[in-house]
Protein backbone atom coordinates (compact mmCIF):
# COMPACT_ATOMS: atom_id res chain seq x y z
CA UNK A 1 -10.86 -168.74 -25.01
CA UNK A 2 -11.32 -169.00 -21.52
CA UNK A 3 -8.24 -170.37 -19.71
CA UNK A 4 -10.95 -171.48 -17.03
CA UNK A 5 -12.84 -173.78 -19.16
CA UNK A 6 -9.68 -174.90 -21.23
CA UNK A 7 -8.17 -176.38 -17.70
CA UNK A 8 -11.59 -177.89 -16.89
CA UNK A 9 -11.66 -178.93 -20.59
CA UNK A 10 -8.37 -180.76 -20.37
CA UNK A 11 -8.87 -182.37 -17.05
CA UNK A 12 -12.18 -183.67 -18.43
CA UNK A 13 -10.71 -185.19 -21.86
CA UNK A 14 -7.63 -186.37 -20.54
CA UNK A 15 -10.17 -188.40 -18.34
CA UNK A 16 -12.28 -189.97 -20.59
CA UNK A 17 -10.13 -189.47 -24.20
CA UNK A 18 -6.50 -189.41 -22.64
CA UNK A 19 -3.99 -188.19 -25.25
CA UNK A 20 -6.74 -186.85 -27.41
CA UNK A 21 -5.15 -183.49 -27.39
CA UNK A 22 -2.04 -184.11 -27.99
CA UNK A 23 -2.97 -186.71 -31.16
CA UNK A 24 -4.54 -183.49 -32.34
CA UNK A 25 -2.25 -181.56 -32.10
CA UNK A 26 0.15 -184.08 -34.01
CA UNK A 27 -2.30 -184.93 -36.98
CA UNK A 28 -3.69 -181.40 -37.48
CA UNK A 29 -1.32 -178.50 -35.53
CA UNK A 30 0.66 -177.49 -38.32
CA UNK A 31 -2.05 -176.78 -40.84
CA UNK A 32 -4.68 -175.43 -38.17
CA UNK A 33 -3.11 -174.16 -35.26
CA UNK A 34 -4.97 -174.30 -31.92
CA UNK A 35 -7.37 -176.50 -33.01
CA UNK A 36 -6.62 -179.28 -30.51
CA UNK A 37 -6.62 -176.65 -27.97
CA UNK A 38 -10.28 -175.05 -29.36
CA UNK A 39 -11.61 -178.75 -29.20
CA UNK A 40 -10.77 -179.05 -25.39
CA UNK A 41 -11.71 -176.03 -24.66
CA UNK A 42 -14.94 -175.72 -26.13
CA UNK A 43 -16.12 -179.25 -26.43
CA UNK A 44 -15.07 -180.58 -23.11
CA UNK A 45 -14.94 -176.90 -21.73
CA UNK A 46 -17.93 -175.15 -22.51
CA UNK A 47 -20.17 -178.22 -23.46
CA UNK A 48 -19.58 -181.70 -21.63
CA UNK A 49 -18.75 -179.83 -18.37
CA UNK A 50 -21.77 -177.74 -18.68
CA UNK A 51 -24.11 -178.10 -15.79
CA UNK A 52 -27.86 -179.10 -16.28
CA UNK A 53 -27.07 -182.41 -18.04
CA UNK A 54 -25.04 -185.31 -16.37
CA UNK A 55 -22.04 -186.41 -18.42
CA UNK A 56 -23.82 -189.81 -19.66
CA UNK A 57 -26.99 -187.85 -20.91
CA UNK A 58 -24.89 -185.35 -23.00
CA UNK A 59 -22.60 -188.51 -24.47
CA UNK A 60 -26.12 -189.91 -24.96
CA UNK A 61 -27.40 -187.17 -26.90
CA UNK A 62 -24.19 -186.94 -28.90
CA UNK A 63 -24.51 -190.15 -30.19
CA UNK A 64 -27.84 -189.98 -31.23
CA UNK A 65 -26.96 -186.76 -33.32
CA UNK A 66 -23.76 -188.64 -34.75
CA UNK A 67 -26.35 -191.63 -35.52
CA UNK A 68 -28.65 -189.14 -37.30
CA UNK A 69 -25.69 -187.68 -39.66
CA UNK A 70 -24.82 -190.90 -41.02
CA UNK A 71 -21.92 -193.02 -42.09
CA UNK A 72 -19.56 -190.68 -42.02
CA UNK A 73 -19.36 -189.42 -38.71
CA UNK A 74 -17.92 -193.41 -37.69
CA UNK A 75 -14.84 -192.23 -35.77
CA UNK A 76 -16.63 -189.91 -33.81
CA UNK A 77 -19.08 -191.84 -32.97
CA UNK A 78 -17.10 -194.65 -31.68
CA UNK A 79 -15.04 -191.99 -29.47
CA UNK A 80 -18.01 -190.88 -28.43
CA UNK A 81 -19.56 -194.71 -27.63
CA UNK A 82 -16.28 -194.69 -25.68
CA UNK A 83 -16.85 -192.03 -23.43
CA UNK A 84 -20.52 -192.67 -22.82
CA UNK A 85 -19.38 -196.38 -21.77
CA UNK A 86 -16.43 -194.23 -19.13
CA UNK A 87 -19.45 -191.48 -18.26
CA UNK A 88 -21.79 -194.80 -16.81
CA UNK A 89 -23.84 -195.71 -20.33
CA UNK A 90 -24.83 -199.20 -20.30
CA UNK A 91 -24.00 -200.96 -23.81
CA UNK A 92 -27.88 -201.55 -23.61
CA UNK A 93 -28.85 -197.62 -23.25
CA UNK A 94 -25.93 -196.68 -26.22
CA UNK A 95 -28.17 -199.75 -28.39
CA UNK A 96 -31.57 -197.93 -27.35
CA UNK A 97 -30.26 -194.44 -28.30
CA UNK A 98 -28.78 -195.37 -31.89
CA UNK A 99 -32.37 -197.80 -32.54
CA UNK A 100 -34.39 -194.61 -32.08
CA UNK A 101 -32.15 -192.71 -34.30
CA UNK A 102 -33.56 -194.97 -37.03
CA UNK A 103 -36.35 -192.81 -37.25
CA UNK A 104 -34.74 -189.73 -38.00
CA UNK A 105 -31.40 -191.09 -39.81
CA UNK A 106 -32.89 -193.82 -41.45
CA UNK A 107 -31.69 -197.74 -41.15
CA UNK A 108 -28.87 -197.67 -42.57
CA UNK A 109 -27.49 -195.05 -40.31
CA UNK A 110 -28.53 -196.88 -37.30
CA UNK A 111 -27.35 -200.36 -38.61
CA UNK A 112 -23.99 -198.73 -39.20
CA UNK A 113 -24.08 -197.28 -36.08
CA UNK A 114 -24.60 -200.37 -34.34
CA UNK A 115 -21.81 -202.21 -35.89
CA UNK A 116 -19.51 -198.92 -34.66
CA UNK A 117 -21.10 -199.73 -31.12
CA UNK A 118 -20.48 -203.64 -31.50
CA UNK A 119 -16.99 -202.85 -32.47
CA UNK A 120 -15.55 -200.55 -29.68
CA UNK A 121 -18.28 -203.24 -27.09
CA UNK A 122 -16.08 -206.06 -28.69
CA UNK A 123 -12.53 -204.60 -27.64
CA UNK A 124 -14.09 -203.55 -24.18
CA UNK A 125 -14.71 -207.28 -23.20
């Protein structure tokens, strides 16, 4: 792990997810250590700070794949509506993106991931 892209990592989570890392390291240290650390690091490290895609686009994308995968993936993809909202998304474009994911995940994925979006838009009004 590169320390370079764990500092970029951290600066860029503790922007848009502040305390993530640390609530990681609470729930899930002791049984996996480093995790929270390998999240940051590689997540926020080596993939949102990436160049060749603005931050918005990549939370964009990472909502329609979290759309796709279904149900289960709900708190992810409402930390990840979260961030797109911080990184610029309109609530409009985050709607769009989880719509078209109704052809690949099927309705019910998108329906549920519009009531995830219409729950984290509801607490940002």
């Amino acid at each position: 792990m590169s320390n370079d892209t764990y500092e970029q990592g951290k600066l860029l989570s503790e922007e848009l997810n502040p305390g993530m890392e640390a609530a990681l390291e609470k729930r899930y240290g002791k049984i996996v250590p480093g995790l929270s650390r390998s999240i940051v690091d590689f997540a926020y490290g080596q993939q949102y700070a990436r160049e060749g895609l603005d931050l918005k686009t990549r939370y964009l994308a990472t909502i329609a794949a979290l759309t796709a995968l279904g149900g289960q993936t709900k708190p992810q993809l409402k930390v990840n509506i979260e961030g797109a909202l911080k990184a610029g998304a309109s609530e409009r474009e985050i709607g769009e993106v989880i719509w078209q994911m109704a052809l690949y995940g099927g309705f019910p994925a998108a329906i549920n991931a519009l009531n995830s979006a219409l729950e984290i838009f509801g607490e940002n009004e």
